[in-house]
N, C-alpha and C. Protein backbone atom coordinates (compact mmCIF):
# COMPACT_ATOMS: atom_id res chain seq x y z
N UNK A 1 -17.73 22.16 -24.77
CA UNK A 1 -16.97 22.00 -23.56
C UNK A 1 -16.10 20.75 -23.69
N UNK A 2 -14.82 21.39 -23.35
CA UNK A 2 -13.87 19.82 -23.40
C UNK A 2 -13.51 19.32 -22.34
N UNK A 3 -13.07 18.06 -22.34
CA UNK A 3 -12.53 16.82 -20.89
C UNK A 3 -11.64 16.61 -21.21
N UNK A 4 -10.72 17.28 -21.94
CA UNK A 4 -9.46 16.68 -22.07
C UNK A 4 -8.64 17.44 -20.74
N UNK A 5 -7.51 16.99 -20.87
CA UNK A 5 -6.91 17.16 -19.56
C UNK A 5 -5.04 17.55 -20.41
N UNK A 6 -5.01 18.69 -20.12
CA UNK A 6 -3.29 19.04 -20.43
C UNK A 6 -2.48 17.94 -19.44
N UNK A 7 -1.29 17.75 -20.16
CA UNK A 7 0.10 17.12 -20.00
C UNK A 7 0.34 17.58 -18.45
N UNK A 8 0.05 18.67 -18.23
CA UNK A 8 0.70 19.20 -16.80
C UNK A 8 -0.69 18.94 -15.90
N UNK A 9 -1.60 18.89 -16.15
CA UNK A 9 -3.20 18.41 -15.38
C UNK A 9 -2.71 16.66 -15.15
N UNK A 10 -2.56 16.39 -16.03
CA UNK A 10 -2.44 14.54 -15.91
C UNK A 10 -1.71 14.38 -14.89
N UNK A 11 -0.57 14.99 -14.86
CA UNK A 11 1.00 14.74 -14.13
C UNK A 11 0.71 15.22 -12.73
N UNK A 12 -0.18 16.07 -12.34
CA UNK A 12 -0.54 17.00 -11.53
C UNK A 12 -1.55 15.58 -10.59
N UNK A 13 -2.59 15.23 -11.31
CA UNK A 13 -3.16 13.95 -10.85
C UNK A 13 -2.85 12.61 -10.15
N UNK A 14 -1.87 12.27 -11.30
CA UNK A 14 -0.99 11.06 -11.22
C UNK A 14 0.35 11.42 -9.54
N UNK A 15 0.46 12.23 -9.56
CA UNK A 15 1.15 12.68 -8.58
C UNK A 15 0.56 12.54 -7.34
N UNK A 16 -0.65 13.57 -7.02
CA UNK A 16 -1.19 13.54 -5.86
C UNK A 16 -2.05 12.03 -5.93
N UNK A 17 -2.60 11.00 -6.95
CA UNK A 17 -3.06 10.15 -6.31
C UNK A 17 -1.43 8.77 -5.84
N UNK A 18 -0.04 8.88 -6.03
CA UNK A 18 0.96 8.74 -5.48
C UNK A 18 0.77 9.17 -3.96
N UNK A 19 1.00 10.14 -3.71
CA UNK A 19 1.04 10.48 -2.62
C UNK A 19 0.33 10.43 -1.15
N UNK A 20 -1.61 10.45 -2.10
CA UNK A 20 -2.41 9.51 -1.35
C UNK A 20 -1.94 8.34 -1.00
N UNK A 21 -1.79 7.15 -2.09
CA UNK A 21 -1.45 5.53 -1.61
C UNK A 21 -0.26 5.89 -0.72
N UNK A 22 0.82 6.72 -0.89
CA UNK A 22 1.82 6.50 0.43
C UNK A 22 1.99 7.25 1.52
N UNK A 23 0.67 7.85 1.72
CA UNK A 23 0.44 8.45 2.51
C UNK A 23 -0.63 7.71 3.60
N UNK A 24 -1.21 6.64 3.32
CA UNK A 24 -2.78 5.42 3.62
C UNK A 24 -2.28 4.13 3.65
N UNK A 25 -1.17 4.22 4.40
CA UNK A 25 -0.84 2.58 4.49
C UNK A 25 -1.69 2.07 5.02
N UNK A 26 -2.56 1.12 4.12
CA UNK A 26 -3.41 0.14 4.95
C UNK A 26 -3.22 -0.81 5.82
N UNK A 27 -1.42 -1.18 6.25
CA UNK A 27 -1.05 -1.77 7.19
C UNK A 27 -0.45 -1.23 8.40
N UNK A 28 -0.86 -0.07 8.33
CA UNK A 28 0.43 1.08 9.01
C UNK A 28 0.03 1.09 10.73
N UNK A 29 -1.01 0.23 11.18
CA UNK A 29 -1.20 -0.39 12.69
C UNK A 29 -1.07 -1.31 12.94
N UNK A 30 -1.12 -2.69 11.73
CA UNK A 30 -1.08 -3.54 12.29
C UNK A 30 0.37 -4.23 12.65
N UNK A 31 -0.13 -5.38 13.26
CA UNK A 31 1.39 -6.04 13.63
C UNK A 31 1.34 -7.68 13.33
N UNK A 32 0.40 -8.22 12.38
CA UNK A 32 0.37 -9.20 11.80
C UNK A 32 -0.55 -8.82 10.89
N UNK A 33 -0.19 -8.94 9.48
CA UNK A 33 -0.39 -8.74 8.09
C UNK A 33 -0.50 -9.26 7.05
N UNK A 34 -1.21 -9.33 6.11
CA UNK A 34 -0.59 -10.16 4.73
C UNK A 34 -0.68 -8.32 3.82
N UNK A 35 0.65 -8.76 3.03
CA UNK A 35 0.86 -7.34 2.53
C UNK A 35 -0.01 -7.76 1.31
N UNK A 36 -0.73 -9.05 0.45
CA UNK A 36 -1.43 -9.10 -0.41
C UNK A 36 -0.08 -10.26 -1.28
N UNK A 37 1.05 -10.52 -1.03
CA UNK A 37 1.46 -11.70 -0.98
C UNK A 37 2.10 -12.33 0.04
N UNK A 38 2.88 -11.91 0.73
CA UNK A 38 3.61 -12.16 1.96
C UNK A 38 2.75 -12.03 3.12
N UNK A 39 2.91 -13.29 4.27
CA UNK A 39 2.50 -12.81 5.87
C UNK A 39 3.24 -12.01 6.36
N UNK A 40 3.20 -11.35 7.02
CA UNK A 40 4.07 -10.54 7.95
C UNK A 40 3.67 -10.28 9.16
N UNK A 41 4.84 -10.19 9.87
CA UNK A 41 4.62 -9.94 11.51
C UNK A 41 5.61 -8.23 12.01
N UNK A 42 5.14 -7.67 12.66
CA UNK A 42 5.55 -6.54 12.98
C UNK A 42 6.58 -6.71 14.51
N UNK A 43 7.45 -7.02 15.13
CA UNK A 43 8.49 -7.05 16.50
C UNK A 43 9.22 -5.77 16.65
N UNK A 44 9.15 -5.39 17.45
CA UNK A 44 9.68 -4.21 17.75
C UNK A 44 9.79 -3.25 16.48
N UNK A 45 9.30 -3.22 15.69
CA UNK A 45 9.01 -2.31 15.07
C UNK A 45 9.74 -2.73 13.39
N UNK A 46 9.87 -4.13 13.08
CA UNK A 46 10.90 -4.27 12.36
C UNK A 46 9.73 -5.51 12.15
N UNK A 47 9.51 -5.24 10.93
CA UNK A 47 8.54 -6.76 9.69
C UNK A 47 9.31 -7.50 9.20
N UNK A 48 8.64 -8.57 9.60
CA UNK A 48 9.64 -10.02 9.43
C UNK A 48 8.40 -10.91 8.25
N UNK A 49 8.59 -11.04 7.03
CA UNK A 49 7.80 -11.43 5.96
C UNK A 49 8.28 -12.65 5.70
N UNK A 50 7.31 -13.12 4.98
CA UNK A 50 7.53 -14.89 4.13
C UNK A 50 7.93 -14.13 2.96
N UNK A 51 9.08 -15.19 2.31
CA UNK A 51 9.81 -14.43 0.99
C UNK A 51 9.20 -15.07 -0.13
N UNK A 52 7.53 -15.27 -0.56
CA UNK A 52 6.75 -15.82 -1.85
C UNK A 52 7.20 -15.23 -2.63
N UNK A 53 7.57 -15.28 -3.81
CA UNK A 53 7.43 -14.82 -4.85
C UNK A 53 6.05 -14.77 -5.80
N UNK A 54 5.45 -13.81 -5.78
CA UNK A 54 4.30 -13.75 -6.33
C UNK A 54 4.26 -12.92 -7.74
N UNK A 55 3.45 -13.17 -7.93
CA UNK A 55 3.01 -12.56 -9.62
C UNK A 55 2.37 -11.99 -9.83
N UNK A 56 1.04 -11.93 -8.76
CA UNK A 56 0.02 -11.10 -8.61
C UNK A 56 0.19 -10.64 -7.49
N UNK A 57 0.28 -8.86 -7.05
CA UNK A 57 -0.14 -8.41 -5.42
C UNK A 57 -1.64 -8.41 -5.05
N UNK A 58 -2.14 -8.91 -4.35
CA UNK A 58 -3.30 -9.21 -3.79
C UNK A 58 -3.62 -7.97 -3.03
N UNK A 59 -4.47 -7.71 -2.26
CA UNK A 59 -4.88 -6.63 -1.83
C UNK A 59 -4.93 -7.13 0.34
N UNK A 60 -3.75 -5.47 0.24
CA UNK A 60 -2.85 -6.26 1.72
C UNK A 60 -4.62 -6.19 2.86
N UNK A 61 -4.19 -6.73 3.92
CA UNK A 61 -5.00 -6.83 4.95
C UNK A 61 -4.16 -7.00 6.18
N UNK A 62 -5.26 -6.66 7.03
CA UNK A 62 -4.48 -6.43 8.85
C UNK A 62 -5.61 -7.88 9.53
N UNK A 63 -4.15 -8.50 10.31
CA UNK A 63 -4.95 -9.58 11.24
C UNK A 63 -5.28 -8.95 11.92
N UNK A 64 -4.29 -8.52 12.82
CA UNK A 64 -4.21 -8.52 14.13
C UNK A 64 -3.41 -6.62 14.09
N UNK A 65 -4.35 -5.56 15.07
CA UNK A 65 -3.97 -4.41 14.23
C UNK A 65 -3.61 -4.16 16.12
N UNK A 66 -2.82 -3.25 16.37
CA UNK A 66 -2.00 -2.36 17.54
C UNK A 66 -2.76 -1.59 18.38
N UNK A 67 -4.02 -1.25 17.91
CA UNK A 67 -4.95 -0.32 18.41
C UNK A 67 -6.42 -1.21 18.84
């Protein structure tokens, strides 16, 4: 029995787990944020971020969430 995975299986994968991450915004309620480098604040519907330049993305989080 094999585990290999055809060219069109991989692509098939790689795709739908795409579509998961932009489909699961983990910030997608809140309205004060760190996206994992930047703070951010959510105003009328329009994110207003600190412009860090980072090197590493950190893993985003919600302060303060809408719900």
């Amino acid at each position: 029995m094999s585990h290999r995975l055809t060219r069109g299986q991989f692509f098939q994968i790689v795709t739908a787990l795409l579509d998961y991450q932009n489909a699961h915004n983990p910030t997608a309620y809140c309205t004060v944020y760190n996206d994992g480098c930047n703070d951010c604040s959510l105003t009328s519907g329009v994110p207003t971020c600190t412009e860090r330049a980072c090197i590493w993305q950190g893993i985003p989080s919600c302060s303060v969430c809408e719900y």
